[in-house]
Structure formats: C-alpha cells, structure tokens
Protein backbone atom coordinates (compact mmCIF):
# COMPACT_ATOMS: atom_id res chain seq x y z
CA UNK A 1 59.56 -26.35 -29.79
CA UNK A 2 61.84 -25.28 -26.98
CA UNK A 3 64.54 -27.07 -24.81
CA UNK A 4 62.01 -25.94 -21.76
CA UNK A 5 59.62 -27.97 -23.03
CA UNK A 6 61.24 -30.73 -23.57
CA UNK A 7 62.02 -31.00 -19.78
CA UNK A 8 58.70 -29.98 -18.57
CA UNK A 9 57.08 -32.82 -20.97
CA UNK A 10 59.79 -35.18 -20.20
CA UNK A 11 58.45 -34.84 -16.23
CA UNK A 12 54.89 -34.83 -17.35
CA UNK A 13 55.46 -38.32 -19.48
CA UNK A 14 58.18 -40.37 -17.06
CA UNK A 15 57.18 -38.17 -13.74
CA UNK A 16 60.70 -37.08 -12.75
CA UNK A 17 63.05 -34.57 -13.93
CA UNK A 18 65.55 -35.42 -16.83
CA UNK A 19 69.07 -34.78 -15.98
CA UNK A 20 69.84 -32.67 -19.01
CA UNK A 21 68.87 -31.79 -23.06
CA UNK A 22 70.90 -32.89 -25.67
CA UNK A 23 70.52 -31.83 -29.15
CA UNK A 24 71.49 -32.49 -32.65
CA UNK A 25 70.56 -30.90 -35.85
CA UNK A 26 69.68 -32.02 -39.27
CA UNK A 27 71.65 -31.03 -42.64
CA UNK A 28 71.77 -29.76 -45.36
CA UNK A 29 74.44 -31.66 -48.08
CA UNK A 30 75.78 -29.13 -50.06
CA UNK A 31 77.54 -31.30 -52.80
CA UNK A 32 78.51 -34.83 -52.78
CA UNK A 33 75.38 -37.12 -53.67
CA UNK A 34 76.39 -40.97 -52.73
CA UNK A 35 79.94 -40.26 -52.45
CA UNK A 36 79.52 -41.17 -49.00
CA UNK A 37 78.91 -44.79 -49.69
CA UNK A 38 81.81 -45.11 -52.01
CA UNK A 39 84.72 -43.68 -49.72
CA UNK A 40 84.01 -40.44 -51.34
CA UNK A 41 83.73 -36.77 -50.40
CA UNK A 42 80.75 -35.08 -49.57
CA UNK A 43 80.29 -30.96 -48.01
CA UNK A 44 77.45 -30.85 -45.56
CA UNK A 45 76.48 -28.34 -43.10
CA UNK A 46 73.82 -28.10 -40.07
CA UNK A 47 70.68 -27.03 -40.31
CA UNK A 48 69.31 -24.47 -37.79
CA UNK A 49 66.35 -26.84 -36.89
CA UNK A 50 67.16 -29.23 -33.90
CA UNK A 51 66.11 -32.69 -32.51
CA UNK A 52 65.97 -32.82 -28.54
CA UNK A 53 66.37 -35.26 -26.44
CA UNK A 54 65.24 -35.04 -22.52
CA UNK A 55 66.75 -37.60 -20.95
CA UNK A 56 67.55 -39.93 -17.47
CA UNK A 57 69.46 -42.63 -16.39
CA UNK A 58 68.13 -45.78 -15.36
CA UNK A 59 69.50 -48.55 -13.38
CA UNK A 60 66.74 -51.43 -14.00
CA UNK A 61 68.03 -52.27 -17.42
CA UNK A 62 64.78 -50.62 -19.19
CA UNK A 63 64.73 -48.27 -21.98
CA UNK A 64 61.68 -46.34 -22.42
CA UNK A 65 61.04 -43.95 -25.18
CA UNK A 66 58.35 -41.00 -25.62
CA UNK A 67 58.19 -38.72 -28.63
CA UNK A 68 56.39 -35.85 -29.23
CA UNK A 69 55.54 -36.68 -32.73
CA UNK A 70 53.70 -39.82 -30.72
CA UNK A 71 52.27 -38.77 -27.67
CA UNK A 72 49.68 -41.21 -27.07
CA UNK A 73 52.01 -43.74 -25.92
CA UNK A 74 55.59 -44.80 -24.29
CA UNK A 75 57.27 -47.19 -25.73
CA UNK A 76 59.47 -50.12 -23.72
CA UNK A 77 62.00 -52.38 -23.64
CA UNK A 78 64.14 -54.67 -21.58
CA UNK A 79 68.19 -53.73 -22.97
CA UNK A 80 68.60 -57.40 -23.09
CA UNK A 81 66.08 -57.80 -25.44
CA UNK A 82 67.04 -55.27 -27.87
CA UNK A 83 68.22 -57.20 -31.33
CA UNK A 84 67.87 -55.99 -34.92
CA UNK A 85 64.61 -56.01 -35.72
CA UNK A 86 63.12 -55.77 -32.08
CA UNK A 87 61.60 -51.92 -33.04
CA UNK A 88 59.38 -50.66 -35.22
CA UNK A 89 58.67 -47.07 -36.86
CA UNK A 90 60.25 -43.81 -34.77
CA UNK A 91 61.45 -45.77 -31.87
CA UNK A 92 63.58 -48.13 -33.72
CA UNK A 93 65.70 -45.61 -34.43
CA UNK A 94 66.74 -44.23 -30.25
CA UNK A 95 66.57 -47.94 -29.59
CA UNK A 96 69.04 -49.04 -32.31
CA UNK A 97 71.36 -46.28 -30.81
CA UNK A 98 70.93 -48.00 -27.13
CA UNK A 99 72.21 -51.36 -28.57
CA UNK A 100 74.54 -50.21 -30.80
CA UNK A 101 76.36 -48.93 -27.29
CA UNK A 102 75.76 -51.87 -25.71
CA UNK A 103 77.43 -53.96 -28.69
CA UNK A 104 80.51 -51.79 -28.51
CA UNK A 105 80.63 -52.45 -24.59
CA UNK A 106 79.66 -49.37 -23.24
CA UNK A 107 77.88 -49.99 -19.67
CA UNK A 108 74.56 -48.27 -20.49
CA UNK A 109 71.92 -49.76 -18.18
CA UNK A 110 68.84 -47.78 -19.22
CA UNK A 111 67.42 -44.63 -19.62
CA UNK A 112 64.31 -42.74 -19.44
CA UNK A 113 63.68 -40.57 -22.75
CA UNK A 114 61.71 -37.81 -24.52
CA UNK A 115 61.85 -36.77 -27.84
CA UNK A 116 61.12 -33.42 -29.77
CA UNK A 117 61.88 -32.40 -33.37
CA UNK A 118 61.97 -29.73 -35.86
CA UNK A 119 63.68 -31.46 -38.39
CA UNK A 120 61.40 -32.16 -41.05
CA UNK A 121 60.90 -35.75 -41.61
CA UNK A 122 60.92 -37.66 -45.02
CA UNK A 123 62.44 -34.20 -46.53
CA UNK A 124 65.96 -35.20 -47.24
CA UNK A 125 67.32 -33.31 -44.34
CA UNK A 126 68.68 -36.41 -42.40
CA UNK A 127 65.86 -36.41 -39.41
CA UNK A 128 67.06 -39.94 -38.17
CA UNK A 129 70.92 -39.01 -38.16
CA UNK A 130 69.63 -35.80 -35.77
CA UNK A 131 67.59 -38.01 -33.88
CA UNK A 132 70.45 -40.84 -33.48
CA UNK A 133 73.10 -38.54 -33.14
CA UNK A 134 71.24 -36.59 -30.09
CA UNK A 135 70.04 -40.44 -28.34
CA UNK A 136 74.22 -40.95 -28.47
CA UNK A 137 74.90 -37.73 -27.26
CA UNK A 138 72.32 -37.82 -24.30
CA UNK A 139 73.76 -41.76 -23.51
CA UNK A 140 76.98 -40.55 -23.32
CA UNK A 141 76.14 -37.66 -21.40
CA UNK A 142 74.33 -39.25 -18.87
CA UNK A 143 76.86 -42.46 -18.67
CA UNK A 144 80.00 -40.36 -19.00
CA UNK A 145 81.38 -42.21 -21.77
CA UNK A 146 83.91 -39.73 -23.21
CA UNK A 147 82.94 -40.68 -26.56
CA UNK A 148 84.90 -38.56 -29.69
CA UNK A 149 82.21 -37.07 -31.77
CA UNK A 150 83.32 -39.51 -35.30
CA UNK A 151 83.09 -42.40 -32.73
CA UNK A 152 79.53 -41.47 -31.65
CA UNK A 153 78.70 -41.07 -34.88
CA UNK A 154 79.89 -43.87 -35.94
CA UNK A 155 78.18 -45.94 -33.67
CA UNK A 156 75.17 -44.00 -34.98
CA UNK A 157 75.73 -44.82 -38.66
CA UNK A 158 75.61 -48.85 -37.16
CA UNK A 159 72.21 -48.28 -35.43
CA UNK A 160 70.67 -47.26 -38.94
CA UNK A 161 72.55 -49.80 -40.98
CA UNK A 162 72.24 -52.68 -38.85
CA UNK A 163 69.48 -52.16 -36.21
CA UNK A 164 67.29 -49.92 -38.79
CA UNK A 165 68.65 -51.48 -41.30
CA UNK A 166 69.47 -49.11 -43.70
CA UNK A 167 72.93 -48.57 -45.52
CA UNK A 168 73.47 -45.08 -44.92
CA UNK A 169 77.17 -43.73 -45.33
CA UNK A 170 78.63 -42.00 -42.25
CA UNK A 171 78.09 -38.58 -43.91
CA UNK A 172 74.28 -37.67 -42.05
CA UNK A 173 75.98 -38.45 -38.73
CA UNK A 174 78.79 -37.08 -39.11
CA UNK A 175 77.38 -34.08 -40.23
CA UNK A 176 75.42 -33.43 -37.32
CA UNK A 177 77.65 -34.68 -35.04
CA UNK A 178 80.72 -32.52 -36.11
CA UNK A 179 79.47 -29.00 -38.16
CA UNK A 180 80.51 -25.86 -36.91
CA UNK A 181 78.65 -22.76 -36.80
CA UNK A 182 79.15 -20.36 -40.21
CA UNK A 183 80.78 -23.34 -41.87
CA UNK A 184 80.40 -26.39 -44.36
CA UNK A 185 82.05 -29.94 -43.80
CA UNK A 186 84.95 -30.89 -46.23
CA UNK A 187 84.38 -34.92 -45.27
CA UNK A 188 86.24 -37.74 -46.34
CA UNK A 189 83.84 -40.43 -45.64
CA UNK A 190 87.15 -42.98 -46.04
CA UNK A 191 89.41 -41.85 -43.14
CA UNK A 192 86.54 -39.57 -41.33
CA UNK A 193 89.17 -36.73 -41.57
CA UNK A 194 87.60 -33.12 -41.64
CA UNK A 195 87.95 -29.39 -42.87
CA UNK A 196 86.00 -26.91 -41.63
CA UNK A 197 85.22 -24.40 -44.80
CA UNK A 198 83.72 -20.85 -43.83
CA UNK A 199 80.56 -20.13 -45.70
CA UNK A 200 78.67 -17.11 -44.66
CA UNK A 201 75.97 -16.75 -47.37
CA UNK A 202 74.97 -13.48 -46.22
CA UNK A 203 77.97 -11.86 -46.17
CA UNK A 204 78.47 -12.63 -49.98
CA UNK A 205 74.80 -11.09 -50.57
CA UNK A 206 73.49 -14.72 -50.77
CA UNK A 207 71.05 -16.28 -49.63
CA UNK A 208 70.36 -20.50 -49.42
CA UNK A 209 66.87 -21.59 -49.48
CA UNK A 210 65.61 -25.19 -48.93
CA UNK A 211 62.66 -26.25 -51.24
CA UNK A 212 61.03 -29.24 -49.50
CA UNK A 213 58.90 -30.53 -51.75
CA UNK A 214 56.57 -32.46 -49.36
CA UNK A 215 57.17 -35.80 -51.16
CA UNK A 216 58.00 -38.17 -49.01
CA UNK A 217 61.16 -39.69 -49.05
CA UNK A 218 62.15 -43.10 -48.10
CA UNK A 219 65.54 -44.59 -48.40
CA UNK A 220 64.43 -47.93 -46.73
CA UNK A 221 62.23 -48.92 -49.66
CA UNK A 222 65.19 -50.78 -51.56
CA UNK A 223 66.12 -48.08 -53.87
CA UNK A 224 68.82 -46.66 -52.29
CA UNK A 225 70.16 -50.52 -51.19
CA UNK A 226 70.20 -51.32 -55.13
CA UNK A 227 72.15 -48.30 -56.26
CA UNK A 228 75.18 -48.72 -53.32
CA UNK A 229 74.76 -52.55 -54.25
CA UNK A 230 75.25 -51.09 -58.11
CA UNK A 231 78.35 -48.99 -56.88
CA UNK A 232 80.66 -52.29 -55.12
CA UNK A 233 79.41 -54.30 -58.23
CA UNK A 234 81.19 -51.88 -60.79
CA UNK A 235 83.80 -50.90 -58.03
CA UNK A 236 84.90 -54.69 -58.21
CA UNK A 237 84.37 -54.94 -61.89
CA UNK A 238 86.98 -51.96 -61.99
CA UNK A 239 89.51 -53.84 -59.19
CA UNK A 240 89.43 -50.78 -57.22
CA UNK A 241 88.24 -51.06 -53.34
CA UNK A 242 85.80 -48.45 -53.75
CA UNK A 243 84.92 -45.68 -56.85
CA UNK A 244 86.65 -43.24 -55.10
CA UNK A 245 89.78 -44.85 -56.14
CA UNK A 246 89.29 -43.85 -60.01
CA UNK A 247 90.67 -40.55 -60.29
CA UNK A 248 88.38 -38.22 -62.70
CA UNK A 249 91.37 -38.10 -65.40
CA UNK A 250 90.64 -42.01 -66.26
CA UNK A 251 86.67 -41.68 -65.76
CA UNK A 252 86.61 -42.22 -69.74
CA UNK A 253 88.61 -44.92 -69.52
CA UNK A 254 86.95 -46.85 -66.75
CA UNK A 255 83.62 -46.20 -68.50
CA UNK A 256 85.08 -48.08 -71.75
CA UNK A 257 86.37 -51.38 -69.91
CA UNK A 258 82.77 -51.65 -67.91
CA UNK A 259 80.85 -51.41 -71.25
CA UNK A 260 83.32 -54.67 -72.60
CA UNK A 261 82.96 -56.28 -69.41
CA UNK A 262 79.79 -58.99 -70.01
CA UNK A 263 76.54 -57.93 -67.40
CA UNK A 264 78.71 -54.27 -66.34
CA UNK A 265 77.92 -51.92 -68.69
CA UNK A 266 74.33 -51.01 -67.50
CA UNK A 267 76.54 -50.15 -64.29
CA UNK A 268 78.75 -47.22 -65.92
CA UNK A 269 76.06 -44.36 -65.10
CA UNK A 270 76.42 -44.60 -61.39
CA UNK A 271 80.50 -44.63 -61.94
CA UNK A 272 80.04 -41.89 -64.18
CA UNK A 273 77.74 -39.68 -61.28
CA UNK A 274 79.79 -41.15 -58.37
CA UNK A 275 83.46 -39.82 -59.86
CA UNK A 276 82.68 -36.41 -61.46
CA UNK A 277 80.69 -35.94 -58.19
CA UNK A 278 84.11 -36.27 -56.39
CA UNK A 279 85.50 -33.68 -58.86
CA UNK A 280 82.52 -30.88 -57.66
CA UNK A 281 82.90 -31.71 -54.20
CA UNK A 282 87.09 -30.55 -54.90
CA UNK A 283 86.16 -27.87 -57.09
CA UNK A 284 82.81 -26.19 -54.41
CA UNK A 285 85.54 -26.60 -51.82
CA UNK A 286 88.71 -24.94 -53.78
CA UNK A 287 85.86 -21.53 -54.70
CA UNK A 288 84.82 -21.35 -51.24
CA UNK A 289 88.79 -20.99 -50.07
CA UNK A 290 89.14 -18.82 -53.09
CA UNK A 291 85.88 -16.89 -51.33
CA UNK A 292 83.97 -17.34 -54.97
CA UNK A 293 81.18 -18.43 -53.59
CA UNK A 294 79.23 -17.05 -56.51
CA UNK A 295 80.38 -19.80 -58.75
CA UNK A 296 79.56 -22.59 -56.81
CA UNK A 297 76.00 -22.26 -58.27
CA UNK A 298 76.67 -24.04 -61.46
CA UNK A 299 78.75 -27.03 -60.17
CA UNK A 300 75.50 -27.66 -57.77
CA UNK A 301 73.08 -27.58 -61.27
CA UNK A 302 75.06 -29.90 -62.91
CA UNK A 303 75.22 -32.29 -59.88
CA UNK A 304 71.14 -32.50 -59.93
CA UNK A 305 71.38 -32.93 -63.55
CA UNK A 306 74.01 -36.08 -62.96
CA UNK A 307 71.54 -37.53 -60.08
CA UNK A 308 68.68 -37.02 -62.41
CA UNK A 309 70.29 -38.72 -65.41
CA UNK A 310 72.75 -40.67 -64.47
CA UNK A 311 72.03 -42.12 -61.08
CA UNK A 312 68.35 -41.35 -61.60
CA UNK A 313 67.46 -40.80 -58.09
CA UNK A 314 65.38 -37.71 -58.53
CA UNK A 315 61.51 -36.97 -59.05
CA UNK A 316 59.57 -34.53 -60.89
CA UNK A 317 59.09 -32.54 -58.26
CA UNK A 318 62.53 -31.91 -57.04
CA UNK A 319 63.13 -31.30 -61.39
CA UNK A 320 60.52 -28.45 -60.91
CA UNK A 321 62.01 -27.01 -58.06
CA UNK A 322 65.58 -27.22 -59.72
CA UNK A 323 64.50 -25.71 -63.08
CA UNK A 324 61.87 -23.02 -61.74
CA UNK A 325 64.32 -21.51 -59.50
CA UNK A 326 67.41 -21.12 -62.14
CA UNK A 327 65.17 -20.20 -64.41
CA UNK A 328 64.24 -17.13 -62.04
CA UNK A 329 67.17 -16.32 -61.43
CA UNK A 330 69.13 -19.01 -58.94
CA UNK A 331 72.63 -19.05 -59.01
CA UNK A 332 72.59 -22.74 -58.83
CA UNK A 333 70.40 -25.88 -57.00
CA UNK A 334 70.47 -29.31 -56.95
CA UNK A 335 68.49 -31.42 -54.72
CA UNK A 336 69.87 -32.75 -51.72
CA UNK A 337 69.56 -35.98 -49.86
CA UNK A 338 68.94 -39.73 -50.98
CA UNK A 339 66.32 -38.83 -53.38
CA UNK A 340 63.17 -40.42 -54.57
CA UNK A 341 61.74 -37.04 -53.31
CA UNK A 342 62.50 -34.68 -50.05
CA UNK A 343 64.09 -31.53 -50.80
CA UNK A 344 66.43 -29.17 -52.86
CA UNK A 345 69.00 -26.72 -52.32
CA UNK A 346 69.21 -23.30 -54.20
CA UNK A 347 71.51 -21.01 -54.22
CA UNK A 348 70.48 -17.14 -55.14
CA UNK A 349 71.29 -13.78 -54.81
CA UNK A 350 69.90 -12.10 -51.71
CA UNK A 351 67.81 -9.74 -54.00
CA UNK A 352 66.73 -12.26 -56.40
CA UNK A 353 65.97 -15.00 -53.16
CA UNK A 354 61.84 -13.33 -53.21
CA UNK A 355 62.02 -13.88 -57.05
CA UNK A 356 63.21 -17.43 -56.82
CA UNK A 357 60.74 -18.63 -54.07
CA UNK A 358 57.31 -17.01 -55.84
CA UNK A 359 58.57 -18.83 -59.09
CA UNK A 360 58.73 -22.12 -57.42
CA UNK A 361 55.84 -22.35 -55.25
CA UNK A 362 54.10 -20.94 -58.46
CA UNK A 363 55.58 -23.86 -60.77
CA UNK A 364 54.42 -26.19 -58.12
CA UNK A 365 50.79 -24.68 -58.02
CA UNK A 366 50.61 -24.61 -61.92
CA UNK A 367 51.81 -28.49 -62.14
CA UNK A 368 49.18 -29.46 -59.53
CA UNK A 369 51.75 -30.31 -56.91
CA UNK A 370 51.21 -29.99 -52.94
CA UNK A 371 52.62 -26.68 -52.21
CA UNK A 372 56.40 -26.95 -51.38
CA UNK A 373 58.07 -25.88 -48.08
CA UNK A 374 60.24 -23.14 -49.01
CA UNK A 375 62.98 -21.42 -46.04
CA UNK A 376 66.40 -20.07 -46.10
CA UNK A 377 68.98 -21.38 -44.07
CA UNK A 378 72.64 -20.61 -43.02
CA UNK A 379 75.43 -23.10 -41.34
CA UNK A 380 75.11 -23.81 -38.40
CA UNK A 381 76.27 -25.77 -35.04
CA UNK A 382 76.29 -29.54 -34.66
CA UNK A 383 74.96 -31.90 -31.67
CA UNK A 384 75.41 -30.38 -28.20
CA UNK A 385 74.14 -30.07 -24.90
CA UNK A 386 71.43 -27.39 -24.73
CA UNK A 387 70.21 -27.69 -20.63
C-alpha cells in the first residue's frame, strides 16, 4: 500500500481529489500490560506499518466512508445522525471519531474518506487506535482545528470507549499519536505526561521481532471490560483512586487486607500483575537510560508470565511463542496487547534473531497451530501528514 494510492483510489471511489493523506501507525507496547487503565505506566513505540487516510471536506453535513479492506461498498451518514451505536463493524470506528469532534464542539461539517491499512488487524498491534488516530488527524487537517496531539488522542480514546464502546486506556492512541522515530514512550496514562526514551535495537546488535500468532483478538467480547471492572473493584476495596496509587513496597501488604476483605480476595491477582507491572515499566525505562538494553529481556519474560498467571489474559499460542523463542535463545518476550490472542514481542540478539524465528514457526507447526506471522521491527514515527 502506498500514500499514491490512496489518492488515486480515493478519486476513483468519491470522484474528486482528496485534499491531503494523513497517517498513523500501529504499536508495539513494550512493557506495561493494563497499566493504562489503572493510571499506570506503560512504554510503547510505533510500528513501521501505517493506516492512511485520503480525505475531503464536505459542506452538506454527510460523512461517507470507503475502506480498502471493504471495497464493495461506501458507507453513509447524515453527522446529525451519528449516536453511539449508529455504526457497525470497520466504519464505526472513523465514524465514532467524526462525533466524538462534534461532541467536543469542533465545527466539522462532513467529509469525504478513504481508508488503507497495513496494520494487522485482530493482532494486538492497536489497528483501531491507527485508524482513529489518522480519521482525527485528517479532520483536523482538513478543518484546521489546531488540535494538540494528547487532545486528539484523547478524543480518539472517547470514540472507542463510548461510540465503539470499548474501554480502552489512552495508551493505543497516544502511542500513535505521539512516538518519535528511534524511540519508546515513557507514558503516564494519569497526567498524559511523556518521555521520549532512545531505543535503537540495532545499534545494540538487537533485533525485535513481532510473532503474530494469527489468533484473533477481540477486546470487545467482555473480557477485557471484566478485568478493568476487576481493577476499580479492588482499587476501591484498597481506598486508593486507582492501583497505581499502591506503591510496589506495600504490594504484600495490600494483597493481605484484600484476602480478609469478604467477596475481594479472588481480586488480588490482577493487583498483584497491575503493581509489579508498574515496577518493570520503571525498571525497562531506568536500563534503557543506563543504555542496558540487554537486560530488559528478562523483565519482559516475567511480565508474560504475570499476564499468563495472574491476570490470565494470554492463550496457548502466544505461551508457545513466548517459551519457543527463549528457549532458542531470546533475550526476553512477552506478548503484547489486550490478549486473548494477537501477538508477542521478543527480544534477541541480532545473530540469534534467524535461530529464534525457525524455532517458533517450528513450535507452531509441531503443535498444529496456523503458522504465525513472524517480522522484526524498530521505533518508529507517530501520526502525520504523508501528501
């Protein structure tokens, strides 16, 4: 997929040319597993692979949406009728970003759209904050609405959680929103504020690979709802506003006064994941200033094994991936994302990084598994304008 194309289909479908290409990327979360939705820290960066958006104002109050991924069909909409609810599948998503602007009082009074991705859906790799986040970015271009890139994402994060409705933390917008090139994302999801951490895996002889394991992943199902539901349950059971607020020194303690407290103590895993999850996030980010980015690798294996056991969010198939590749070798990997399937993150040597991927897609051939998706990847930019 190129940004040419995406103009020359964007004529083809709406039969005029767009006034520009936005684009925003997907990520890759290198530690900090439902931090996000409990105030917490989290240390994303951008993938390489882009969502596109071709876009054009329009003055008729009409929104209507093409996608590549759909191509049989446009789909419409009168701005005025655009409520929770009012879109379905792909589209809900663009359209949920159009309201969302429209709630906050930004004079958006249509637009003309086309949509391309490369961001692998259902892996894990946040394909609906890179679609959202480009929508934004294309509405703002084309409306000149001098939005900050938090505030866009922001308004982002409220299409998914209350247009989608999904109860994402900020962290997949933000990411793609605000990543810089050859860097991670030191976010605190509380206060939005930011530290951009150089990480040039190469460099180091390193190499990070992305195992998609082709299992679908779904964070609208109700899983992910129960376990953030789970968090403000034992967050209130603690009298703290969020689990961020118990510091890693008193986890022990906290863990003791949920297991006397009546209907709480089933509730102590996901405190348990959510504040020594904190701690790795602090401790990736203190190596990677140190320039240690060799021992980063364990912290990210014992944050799968804490999402496997604790918050038990994980699948088989992201276990495979996690034990075949340390066990040939990997520094370190954890999967990434929501869970419930989608994708991992190793991290190897540069001369071990062959090794690593023929002992994975092997695992998955002797366990009967679809074969994975396996690429390396490096930081890179957040949402911009491309043409």
């Amino acid at each position: 997929m190129s940004t040419g194309r995406a103009a020359r289909v964007f004529r083809a479908v709406h039969g005029t040319a767009c006034e520009g290409v936005w684009a925003a990327p997907g990520r890759v979360n290198l530690i900090g597993e439902y931090t996000d939705v409990n105030d917490g820290f989290v240390m994303p960066f951008a993938l390489p692979h882009l969502t596109r958006v071709a876009a054009r104002a329009r003055t008729d109050g009409r929104l209507r949406l093409h996608s590549a991924a759909a191509p049989g069909a446009v789909v419409e909409a009168a701005a005025a009728e655009l409520v929770p609810g009012a879109a379905a599948g792909w589209a809900a998503y663009p359209a949920g970003v159009f309201w969302a602007l429209r709630e906050a009082g930004h004079a958006v009074t249509g637009a003309d759209l086309h949509i391309e991705s490369e961001v692998p859906a259902g892996a894990g790799l946040s394909s609906s904050a890179a679609l959202e986040v480009a929508t934004a970015l294309a509405l703002d271009g084309l409306y000149g609405l001098g939005l900050a890139r938090p505030e866009l994402a922001r308004l982002a994060q409220r299409a998914e959680n209350a247009f989608v409705g999904v109860p994402c933390g900020a962290m997949d917008q933000i990411a793609s929103a605000c990543c810089a090139d050859g860097h991670v994302l030191r976010l605190d999801t509380r206060d939005l504020s930011r530290r951009q951490i150089p990480l040039d895996p190469a460099a180091h002889g390193l190499r990070l690979l992305v195992v998609d394991t082709r299992v679908g992943h779904q964070v609208g199902d109700g899983a992910y709802a129960r376990r953030r539901a789970g968090c403000e349950s034992a967050a209130r059971a603690l009298g703290v506003r969020a689990l961020r607020d118990v510091p890693y020194a008193q986890l022990p303690a906290a863990l003791e006064e949920l297991a006397g407290i009546p209907g709480a103590g089933e509730l102590g895993v996901l405190v348990r994941h959510v504040v020594a999850e904190n701690r790795r996030v602090e401790d990736v980010a203190a190596l990677l200033d140190a320039g240690d980015a060799r021992a980063v690798g364990p912290l990210l294996t014992a944050g799968h094994a804490s999402l496997r056991d604790d918050f038990a969010v994980s699948c088989p198939e992201l276990d495979l991936a996690v034990a075949a590749a340390t066990g040939a070798g990997a520094l370190g990997a954890r999967m990434t994302g929501a869970g419930f399937g989608g994708s991992a993150v190793v991290l190897a040597e540069e001369a071990a990084a062959g090794a690593v991927e023929k002992a994975v897609t092997g695992a998955f051939a002797a366990a009967g598994h679809r074969a994975p998706h396996v690429f390396a990847v490096a930081p890179g930019a957040g949402a911009r304008r491309v043409a």
